[in-house]
N, C-alpha and C. Protein backbone atom coordinates (compact mmCIF):
# COMPACT_ATOMS: atom_id res chain seq x y z
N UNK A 1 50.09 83.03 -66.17
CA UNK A 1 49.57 82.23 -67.26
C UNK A 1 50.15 80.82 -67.23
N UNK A 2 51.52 80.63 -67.30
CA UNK A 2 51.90 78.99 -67.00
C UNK A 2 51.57 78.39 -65.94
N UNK A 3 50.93 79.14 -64.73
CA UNK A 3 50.53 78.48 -64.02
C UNK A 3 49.16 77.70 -64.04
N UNK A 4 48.18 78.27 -64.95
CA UNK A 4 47.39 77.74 -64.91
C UNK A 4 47.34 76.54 -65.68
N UNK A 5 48.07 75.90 -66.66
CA UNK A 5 48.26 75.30 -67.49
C UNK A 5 49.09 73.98 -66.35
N UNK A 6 50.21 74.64 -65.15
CA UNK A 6 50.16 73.77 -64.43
C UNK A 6 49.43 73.28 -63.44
N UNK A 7 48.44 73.56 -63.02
CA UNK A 7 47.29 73.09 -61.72
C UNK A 7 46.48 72.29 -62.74
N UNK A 8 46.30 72.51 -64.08
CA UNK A 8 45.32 71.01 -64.52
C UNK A 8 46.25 69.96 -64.41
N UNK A 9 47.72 70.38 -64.66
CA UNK A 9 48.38 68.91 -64.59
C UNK A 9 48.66 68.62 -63.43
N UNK A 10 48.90 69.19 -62.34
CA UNK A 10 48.68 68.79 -60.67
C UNK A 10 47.11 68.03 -60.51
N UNK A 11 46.06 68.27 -61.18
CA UNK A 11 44.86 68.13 -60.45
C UNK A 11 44.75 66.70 -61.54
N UNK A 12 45.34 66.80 -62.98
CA UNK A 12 45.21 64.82 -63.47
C UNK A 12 46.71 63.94 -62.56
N UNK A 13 47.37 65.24 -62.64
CA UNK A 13 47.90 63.97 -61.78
C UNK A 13 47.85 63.41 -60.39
N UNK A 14 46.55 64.10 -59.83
CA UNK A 14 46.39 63.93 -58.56
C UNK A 14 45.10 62.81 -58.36
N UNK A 15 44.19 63.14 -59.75
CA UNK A 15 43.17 62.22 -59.64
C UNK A 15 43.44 60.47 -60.19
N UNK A 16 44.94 60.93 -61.28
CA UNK A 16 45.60 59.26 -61.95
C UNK A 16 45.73 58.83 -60.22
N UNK A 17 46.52 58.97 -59.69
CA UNK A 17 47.01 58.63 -58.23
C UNK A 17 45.52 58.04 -57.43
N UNK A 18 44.36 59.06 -57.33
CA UNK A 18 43.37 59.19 -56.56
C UNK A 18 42.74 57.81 -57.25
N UNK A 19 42.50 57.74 -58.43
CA UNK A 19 41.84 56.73 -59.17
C UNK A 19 42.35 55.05 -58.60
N UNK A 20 43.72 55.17 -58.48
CA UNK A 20 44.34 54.16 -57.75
C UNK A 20 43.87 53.29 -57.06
N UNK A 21 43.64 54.57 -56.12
CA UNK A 21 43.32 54.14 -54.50
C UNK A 21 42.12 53.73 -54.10
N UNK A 22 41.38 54.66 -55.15
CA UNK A 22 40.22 54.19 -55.12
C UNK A 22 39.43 52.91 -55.46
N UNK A 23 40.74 52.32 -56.13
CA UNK A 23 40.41 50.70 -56.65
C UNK A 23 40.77 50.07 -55.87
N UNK A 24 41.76 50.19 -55.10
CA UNK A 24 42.15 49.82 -53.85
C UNK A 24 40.64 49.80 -52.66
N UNK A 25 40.31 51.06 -52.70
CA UNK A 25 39.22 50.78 -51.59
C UNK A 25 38.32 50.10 -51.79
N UNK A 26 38.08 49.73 -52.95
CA UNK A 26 37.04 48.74 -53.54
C UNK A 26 37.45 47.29 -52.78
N UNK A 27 38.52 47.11 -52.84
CA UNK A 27 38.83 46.29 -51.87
C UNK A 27 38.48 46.24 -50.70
N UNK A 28 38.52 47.39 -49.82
CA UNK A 28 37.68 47.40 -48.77
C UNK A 28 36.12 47.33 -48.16
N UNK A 29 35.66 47.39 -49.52
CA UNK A 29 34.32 47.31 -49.88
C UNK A 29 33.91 46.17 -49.17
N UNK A 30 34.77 44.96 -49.34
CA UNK A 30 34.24 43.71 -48.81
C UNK A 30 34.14 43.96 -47.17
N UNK A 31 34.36 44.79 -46.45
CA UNK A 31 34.35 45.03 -45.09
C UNK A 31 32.59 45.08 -45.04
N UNK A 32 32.09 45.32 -45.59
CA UNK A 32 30.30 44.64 -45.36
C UNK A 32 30.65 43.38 -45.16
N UNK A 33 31.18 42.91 -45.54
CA UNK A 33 31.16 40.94 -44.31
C UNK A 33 30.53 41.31 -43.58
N UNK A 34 30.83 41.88 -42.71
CA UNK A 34 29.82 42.21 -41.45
C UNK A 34 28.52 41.65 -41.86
N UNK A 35 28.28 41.72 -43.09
CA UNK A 35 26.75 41.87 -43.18
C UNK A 35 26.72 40.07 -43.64
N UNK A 36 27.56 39.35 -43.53
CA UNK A 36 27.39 37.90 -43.26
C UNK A 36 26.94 37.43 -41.91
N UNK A 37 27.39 38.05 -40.57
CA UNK A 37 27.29 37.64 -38.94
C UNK A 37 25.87 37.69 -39.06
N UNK A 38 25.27 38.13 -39.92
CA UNK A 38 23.33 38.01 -39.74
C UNK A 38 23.24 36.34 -40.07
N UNK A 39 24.22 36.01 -40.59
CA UNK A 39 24.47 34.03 -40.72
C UNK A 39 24.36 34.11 -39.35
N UNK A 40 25.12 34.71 -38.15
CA UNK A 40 25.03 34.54 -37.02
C UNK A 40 23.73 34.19 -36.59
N UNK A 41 22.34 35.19 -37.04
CA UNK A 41 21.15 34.76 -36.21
C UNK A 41 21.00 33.44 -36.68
N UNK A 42 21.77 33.40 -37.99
CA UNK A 42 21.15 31.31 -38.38
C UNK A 42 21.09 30.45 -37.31
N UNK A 43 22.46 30.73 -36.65
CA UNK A 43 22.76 30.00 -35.37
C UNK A 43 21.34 29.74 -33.86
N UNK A 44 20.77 30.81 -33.84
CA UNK A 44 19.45 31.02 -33.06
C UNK A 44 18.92 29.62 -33.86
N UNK A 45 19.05 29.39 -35.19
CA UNK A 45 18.01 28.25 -35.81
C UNK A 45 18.90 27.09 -35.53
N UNK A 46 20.19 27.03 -34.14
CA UNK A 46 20.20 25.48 -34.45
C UNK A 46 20.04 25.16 -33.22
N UNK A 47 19.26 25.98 -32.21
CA UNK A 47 18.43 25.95 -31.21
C UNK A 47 17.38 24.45 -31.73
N UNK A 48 17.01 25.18 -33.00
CA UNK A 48 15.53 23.86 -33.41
C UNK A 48 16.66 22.33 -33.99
N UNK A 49 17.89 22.80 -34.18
CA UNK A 49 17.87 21.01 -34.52
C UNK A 49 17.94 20.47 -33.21
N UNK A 50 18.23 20.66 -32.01
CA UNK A 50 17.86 20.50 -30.90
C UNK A 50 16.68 19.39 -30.16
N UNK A 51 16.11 20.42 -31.11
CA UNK A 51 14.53 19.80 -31.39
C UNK A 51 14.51 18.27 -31.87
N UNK A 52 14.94 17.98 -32.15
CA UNK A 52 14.95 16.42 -32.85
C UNK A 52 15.74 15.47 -31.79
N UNK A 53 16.51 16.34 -30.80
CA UNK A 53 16.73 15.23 -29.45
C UNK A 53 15.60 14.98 -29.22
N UNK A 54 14.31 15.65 -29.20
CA UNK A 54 13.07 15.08 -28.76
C UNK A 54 12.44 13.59 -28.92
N UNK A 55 12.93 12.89 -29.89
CA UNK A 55 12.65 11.98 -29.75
C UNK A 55 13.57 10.80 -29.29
N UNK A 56 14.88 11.28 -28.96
CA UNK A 56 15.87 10.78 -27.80
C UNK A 56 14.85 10.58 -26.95
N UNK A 57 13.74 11.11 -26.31
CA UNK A 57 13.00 11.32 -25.08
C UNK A 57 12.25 10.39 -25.53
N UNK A 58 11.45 9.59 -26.34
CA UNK A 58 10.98 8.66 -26.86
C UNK A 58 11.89 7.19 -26.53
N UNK A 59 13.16 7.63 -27.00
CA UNK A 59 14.02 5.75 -26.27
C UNK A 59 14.09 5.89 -25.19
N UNK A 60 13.92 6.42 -24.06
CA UNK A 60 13.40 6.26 -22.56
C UNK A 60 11.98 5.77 -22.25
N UNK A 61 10.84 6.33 -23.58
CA UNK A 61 9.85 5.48 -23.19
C UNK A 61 9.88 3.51 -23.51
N UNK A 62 10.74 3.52 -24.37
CA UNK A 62 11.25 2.73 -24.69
C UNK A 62 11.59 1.46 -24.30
N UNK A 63 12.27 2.04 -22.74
CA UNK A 63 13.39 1.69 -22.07
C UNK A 63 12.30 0.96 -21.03
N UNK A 64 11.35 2.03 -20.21
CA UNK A 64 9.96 1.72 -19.53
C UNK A 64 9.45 0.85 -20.21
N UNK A 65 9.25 0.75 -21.62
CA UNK A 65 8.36 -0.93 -22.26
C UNK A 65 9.01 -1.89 -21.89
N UNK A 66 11.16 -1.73 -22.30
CA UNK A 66 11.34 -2.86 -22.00
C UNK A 66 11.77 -3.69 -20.91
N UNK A 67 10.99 -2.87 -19.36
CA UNK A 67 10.99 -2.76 -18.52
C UNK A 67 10.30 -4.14 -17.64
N UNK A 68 9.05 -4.18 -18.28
CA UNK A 68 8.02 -5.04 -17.82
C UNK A 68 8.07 -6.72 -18.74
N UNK A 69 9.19 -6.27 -19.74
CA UNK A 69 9.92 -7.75 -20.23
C UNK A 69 10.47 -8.33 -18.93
N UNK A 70 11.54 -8.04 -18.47
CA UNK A 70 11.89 -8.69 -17.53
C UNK A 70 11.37 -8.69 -16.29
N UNK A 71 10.54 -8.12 -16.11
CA UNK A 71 9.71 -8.24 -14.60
C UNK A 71 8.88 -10.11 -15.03
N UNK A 72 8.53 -10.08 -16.36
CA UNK A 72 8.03 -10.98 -16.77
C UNK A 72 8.27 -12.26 -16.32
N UNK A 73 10.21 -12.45 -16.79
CA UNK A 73 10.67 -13.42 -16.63
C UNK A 73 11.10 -13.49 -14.88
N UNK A 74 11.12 -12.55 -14.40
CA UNK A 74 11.36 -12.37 -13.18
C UNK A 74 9.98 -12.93 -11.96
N UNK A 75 8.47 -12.61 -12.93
CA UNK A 75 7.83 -13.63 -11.80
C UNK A 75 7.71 -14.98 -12.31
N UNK A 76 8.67 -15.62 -13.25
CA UNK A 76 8.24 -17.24 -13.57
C UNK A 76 9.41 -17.62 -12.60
N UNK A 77 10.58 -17.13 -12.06
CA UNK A 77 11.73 -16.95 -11.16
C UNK A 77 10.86 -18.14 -10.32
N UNK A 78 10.24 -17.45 -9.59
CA UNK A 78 9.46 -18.03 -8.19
C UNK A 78 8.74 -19.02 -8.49
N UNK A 79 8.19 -19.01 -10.12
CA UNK A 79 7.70 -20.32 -10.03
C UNK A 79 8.24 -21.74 -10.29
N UNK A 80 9.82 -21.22 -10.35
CA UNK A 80 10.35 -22.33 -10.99
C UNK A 80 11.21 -22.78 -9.31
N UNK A 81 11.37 -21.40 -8.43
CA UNK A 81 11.77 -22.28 -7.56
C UNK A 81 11.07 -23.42 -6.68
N UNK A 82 11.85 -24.23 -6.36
CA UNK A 82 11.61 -25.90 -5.40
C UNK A 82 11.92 -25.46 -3.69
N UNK A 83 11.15 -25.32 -2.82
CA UNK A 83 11.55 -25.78 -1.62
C UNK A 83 12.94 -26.65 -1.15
N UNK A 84 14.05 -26.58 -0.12
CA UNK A 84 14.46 -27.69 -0.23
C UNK A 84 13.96 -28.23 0.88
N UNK A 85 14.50 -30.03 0.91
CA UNK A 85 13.57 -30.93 2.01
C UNK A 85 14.62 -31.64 2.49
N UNK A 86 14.44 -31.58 3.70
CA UNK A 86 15.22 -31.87 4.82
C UNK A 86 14.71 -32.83 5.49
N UNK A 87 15.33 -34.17 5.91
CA UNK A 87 15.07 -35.54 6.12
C UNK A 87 14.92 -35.73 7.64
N UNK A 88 14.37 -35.77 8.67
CA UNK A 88 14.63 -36.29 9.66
C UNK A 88 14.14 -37.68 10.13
N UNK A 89 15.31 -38.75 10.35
CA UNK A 89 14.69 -40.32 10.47
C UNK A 89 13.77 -40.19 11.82
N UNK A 90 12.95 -41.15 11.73
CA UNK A 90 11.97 -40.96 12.60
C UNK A 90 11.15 -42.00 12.59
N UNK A 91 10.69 -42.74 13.86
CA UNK A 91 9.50 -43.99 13.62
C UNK A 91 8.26 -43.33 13.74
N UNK A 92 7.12 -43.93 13.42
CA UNK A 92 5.74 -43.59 13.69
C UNK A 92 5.25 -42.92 14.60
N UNK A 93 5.83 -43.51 15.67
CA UNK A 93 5.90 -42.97 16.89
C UNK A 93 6.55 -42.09 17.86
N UNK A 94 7.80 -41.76 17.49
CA UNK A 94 8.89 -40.96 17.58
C UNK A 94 8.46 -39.27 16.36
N UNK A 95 7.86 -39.82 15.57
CA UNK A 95 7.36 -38.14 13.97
C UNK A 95 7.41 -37.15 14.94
N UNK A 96 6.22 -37.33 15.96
CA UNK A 96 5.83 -36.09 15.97
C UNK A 96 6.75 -35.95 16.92
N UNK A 97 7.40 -36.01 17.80
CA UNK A 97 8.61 -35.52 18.89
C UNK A 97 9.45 -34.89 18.15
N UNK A 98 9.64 -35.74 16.86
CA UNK A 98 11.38 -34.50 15.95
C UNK A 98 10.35 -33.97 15.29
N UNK A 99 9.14 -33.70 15.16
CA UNK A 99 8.64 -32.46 14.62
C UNK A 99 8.66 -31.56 15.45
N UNK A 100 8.50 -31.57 16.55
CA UNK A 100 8.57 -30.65 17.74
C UNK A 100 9.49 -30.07 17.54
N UNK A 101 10.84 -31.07 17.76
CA UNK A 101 12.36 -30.63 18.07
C UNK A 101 12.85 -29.54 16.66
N UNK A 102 12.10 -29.95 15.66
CA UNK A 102 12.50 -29.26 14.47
C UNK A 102 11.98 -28.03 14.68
N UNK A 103 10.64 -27.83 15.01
CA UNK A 103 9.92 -26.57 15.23
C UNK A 103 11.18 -25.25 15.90
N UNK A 104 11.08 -26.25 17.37
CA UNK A 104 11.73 -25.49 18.14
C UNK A 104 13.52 -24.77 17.84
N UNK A 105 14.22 -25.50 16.65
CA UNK A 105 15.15 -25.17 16.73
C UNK A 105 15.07 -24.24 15.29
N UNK A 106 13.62 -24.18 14.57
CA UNK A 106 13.70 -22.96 13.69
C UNK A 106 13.06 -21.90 14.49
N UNK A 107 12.60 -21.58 15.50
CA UNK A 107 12.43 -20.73 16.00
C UNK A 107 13.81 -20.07 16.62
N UNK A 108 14.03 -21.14 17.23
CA UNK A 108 15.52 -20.66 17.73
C UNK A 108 17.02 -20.08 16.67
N UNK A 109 16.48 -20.61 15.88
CA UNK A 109 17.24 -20.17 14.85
C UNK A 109 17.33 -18.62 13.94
N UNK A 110 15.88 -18.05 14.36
CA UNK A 110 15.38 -17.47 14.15
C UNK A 110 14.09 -16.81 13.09
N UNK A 111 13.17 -17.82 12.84
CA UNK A 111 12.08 -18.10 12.23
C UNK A 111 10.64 -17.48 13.21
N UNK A 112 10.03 -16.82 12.83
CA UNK A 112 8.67 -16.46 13.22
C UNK A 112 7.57 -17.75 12.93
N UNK A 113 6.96 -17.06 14.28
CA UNK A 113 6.36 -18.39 14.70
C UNK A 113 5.29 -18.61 13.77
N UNK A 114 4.99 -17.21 12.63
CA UNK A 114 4.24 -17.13 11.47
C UNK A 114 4.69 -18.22 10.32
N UNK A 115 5.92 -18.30 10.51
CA UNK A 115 6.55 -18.94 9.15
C UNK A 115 6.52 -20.52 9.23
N UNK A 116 5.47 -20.97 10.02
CA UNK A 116 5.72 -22.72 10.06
C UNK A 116 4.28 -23.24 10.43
N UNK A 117 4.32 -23.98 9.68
CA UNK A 117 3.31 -25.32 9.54
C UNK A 117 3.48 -26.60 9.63
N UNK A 118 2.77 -26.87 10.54
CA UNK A 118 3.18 -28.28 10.86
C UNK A 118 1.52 -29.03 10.61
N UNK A 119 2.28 -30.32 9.68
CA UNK A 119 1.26 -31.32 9.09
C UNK A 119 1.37 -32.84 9.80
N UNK A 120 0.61 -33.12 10.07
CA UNK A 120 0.44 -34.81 10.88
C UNK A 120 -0.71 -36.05 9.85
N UNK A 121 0.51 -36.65 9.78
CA UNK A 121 -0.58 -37.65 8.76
C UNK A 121 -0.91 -38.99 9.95
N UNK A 122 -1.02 -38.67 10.83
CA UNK A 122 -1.78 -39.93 12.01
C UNK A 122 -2.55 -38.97 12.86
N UNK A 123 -2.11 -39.09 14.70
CA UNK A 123 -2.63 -38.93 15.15
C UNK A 123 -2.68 -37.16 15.07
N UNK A 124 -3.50 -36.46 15.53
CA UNK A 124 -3.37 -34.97 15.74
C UNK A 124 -2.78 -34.69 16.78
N UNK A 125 -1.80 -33.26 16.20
CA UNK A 125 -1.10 -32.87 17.07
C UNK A 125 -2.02 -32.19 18.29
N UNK A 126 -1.61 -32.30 19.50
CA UNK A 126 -2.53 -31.66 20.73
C UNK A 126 -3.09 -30.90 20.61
N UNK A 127 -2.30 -29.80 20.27
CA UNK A 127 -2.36 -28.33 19.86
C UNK A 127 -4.29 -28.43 18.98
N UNK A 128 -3.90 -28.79 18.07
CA UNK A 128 -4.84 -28.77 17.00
C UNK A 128 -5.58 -29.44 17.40
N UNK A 129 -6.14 -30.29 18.23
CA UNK A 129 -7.22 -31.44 18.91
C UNK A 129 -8.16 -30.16 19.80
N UNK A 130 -7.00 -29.70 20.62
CA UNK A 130 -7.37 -28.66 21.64
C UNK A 130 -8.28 -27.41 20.88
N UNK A 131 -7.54 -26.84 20.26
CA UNK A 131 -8.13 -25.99 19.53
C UNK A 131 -9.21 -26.23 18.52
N UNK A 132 -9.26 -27.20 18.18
CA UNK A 132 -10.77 -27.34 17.34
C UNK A 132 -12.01 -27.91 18.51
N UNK A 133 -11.53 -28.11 19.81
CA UNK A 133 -12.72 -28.77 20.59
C UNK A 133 -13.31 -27.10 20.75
N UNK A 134 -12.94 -26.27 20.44
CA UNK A 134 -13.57 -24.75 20.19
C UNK A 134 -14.68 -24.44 19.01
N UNK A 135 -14.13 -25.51 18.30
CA UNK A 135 -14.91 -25.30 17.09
C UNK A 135 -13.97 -25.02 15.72
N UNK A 136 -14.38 -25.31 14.77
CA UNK A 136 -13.46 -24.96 13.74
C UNK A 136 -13.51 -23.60 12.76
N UNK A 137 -14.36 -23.14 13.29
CA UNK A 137 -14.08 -21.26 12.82
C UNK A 137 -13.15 -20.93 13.82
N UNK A 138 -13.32 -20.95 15.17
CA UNK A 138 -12.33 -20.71 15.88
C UNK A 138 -10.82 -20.88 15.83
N UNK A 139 -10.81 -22.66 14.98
CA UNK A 139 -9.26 -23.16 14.78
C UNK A 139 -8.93 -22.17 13.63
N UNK A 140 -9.71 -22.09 12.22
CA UNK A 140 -9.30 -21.72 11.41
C UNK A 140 -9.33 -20.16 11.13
N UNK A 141 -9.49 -19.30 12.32
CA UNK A 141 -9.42 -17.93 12.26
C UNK A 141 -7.96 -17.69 12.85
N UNK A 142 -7.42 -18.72 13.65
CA UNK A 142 -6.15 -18.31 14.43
C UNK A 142 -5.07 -18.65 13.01
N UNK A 143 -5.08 -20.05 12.32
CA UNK A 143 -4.41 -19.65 10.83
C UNK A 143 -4.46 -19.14 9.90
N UNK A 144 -5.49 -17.66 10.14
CA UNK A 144 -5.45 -16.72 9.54
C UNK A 144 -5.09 -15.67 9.85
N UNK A 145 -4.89 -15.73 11.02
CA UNK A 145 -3.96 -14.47 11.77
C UNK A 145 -2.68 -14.48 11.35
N UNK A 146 -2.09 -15.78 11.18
CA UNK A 146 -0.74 -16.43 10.65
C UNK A 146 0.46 -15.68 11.74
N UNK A 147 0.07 -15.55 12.80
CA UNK A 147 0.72 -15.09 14.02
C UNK A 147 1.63 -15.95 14.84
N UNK A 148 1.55 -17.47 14.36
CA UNK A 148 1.89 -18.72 15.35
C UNK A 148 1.97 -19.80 14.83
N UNK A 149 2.94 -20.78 15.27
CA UNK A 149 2.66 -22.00 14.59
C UNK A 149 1.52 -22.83 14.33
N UNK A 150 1.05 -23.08 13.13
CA UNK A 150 -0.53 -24.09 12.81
C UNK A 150 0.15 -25.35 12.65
N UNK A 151 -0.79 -25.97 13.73
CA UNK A 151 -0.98 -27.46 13.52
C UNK A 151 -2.22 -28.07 12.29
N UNK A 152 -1.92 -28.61 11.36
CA UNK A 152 -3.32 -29.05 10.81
C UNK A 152 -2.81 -30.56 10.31
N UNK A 153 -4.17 -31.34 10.63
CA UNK A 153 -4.37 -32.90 9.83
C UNK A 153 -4.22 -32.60 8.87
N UNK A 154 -3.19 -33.88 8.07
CA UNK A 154 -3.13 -33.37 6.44
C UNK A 154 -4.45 -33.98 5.81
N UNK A 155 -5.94 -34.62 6.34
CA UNK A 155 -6.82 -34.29 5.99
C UNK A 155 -7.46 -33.13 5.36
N UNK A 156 -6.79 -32.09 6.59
CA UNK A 156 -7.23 -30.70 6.25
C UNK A 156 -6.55 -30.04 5.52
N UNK A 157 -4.86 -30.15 5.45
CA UNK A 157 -4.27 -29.23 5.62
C UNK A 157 -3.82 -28.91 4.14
N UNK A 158 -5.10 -29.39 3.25
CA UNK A 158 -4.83 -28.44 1.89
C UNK A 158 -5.84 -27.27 1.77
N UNK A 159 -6.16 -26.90 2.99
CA UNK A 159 -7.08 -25.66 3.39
C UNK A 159 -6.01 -24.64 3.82
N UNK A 160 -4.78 -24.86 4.20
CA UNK A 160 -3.81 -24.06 4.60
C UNK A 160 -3.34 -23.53 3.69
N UNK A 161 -2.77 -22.27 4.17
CA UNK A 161 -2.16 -21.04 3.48
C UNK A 161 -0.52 -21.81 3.35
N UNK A 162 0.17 -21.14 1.84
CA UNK A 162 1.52 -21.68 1.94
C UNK A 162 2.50 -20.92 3.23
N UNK A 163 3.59 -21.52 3.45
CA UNK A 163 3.99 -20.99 4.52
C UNK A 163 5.43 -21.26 4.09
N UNK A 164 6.45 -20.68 4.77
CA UNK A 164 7.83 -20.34 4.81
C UNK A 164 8.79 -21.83 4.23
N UNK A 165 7.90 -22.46 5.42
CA UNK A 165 8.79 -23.96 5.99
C UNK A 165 7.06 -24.58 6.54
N UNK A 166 7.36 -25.80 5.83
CA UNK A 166 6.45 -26.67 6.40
C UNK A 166 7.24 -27.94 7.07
N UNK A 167 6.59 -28.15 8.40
CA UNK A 167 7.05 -29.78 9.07
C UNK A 167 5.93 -30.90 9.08
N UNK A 168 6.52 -31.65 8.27
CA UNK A 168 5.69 -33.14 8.34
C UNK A 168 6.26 -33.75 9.05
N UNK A 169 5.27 -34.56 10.42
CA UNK A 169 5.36 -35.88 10.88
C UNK A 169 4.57 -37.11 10.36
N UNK A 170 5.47 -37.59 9.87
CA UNK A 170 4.68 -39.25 9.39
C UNK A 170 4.53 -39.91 10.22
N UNK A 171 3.51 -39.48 11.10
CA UNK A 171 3.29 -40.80 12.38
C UNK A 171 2.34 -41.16 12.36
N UNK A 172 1.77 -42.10 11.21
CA UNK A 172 0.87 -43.05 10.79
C UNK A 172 -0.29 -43.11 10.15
N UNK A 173 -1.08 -43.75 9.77
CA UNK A 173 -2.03 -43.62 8.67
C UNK A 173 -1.78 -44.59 7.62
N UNK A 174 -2.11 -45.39 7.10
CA UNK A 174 -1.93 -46.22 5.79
C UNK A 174 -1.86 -45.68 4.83
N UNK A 175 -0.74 -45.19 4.43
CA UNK A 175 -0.62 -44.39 2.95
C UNK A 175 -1.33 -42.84 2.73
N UNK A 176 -0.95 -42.35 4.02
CA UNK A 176 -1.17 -41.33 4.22
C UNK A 176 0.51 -40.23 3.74
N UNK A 177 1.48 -41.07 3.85
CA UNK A 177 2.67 -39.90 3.16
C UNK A 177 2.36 -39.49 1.90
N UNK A 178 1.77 -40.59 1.33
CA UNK A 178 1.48 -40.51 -0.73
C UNK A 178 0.81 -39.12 -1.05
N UNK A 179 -0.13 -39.02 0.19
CA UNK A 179 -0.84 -37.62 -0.26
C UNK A 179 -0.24 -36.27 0.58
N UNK A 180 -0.08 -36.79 1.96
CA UNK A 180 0.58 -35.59 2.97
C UNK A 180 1.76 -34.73 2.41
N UNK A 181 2.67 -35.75 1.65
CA UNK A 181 4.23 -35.10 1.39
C UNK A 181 3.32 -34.24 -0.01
N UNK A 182 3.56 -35.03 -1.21
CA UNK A 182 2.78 -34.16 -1.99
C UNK A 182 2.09 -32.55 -1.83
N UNK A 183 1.30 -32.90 -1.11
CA UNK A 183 0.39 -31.47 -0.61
C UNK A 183 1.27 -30.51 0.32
N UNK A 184 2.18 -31.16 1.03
CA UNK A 184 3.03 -30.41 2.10
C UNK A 184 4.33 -29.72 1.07
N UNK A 185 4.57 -30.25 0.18
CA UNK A 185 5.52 -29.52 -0.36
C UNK A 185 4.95 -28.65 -1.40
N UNK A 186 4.12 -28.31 -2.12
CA UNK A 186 3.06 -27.61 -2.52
C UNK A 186 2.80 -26.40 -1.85
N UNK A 187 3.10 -26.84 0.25
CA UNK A 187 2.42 -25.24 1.12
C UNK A 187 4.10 -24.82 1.14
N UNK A 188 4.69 -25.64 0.77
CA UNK A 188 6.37 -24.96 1.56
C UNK A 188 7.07 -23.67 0.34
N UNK A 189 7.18 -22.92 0.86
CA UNK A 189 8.00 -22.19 0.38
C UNK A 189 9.82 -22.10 0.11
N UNK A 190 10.01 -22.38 1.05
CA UNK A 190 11.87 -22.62 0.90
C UNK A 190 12.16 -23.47 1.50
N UNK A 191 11.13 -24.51 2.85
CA UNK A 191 11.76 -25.46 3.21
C UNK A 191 11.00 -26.34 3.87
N UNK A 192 10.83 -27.41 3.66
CA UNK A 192 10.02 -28.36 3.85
C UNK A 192 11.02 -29.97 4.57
N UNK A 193 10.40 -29.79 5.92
CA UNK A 193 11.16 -30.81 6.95
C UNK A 193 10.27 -31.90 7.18
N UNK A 194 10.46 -33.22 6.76
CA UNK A 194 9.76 -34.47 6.87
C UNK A 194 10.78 -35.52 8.01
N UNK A 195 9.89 -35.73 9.12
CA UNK A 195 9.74 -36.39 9.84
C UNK A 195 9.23 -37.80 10.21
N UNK A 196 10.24 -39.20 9.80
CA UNK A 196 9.19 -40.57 9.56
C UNK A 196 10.29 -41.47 9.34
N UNK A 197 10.07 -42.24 8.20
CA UNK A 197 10.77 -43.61 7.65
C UNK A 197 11.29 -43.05 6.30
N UNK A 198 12.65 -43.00 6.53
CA UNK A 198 13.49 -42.77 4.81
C UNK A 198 12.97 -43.35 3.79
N UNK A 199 12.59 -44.68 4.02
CA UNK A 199 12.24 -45.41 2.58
C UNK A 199 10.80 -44.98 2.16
N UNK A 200 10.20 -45.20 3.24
CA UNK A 200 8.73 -44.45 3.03
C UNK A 200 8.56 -42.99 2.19
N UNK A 201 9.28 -42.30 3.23
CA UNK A 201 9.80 -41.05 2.51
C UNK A 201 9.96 -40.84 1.10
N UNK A 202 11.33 -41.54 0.64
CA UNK A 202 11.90 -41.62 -0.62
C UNK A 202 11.03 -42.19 -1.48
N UNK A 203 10.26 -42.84 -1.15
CA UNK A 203 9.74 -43.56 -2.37
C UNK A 203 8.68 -42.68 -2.65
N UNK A 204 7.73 -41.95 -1.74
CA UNK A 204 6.72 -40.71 -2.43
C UNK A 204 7.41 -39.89 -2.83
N UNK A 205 8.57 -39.35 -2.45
CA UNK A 205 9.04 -37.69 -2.84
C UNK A 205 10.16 -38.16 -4.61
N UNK A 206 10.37 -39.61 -4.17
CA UNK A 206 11.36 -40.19 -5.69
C UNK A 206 12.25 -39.47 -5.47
N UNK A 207 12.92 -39.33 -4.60
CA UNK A 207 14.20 -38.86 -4.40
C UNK A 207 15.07 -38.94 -2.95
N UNK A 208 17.05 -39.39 -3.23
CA UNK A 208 17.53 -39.86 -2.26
C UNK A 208 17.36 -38.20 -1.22
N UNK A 209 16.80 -38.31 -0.37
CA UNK A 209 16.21 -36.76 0.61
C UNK A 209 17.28 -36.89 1.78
């Protein structure tokens, strides 16, 4: 009989104790966190902010617009460059010999025989006498081959293609430099060699040459 009277008080005092713990495990309750790492798949969503580098890929097209800005300023480059001109003294009669000599020592120098034009404001050079007694489709198909040095009258020779280096001989004509130099530096590209009288010279081109 007293025993039974003691097992209810074993069994409250087992559940006061049990009750405890059990508040305690309530504490453990929070171990569902776990069930926060599904924040984890959020992470799969920052795959898409990603997405908005996309228009990073847009300032490269960007980059291509501002591309053809400076190509811009890059072909007025060429138009602003000048030939330079190189003086050789020379009488009327003597032009065309240091035009020769000039020829020959840009070849030798190493110039293609494409890259030179030679202009005569008097008599015609041989070359060019010879070759037009062919006819002048004939003359003017060989300075279109642009294979060789062209002789042309500066009559003609604003029919010519620009060329590397042009050589003028001033060997005569009455005011034939006024228009020859003019037009000859016009075909020259980087270098233009005049052959004649300094003062003559200087006073069409307006400058000590």
């Amino acid at each position: 009989m007293p025993l039974i009277p003691e097992e209810p008080q074993i069994h409250e005092s087992a559940q006061g104790p049990r009750v405890t713990p059990a508040s305690g495990r309530t504490a453990p309750t929070p171990r569902p966190v776990p069930g926060p790492r599904p924040a984890a798949p959020s992470r799969p969503g920052r795959p898409g902010p990603p997405r908005p580098t996309a228009p990073v890929q847009r300032t490269p097209r960007d980059l291509t617009a501002a591309k053809p800005g400076p190509s811009g300023p890059a072909a007025a480059a060429p138009v602003a460059a000048t030939p330079q001109i190189q003086l050789i003294p020379a009488s009327a009669e003597g032009a065309l010999d240091a035009a020769e000599e000039a020829v020959d020592l840009l070849l030798e120098s190493g110039r293609t025989p494409g890259d030179v034009l030679v202009v005569t404001t008097g008599e015609q050079h041989p070359w060019a006498a010879h070759e037009l007694s062919f006819g002048e489709a004939s003359y003017w198909a060989q300075h279109d081959a642009g294979d060789d040095v062209f002789y042309a009258d500066a009559a003609v020779a604003g029919r010519a293609a620009k060329r590397a280096v042009v050589v003028v001989a001033v060997n005569g004509g009455s005011g034939a430099a006024a228009t020859a130099l003019p037009l000859a530096l016009g075909r020259a590209d980087t270098l233009l060699i005049v052959c004649g009288d300094p003062q003559e010279i200087n006073s069409v081109l307006g400058a000590g040459v």
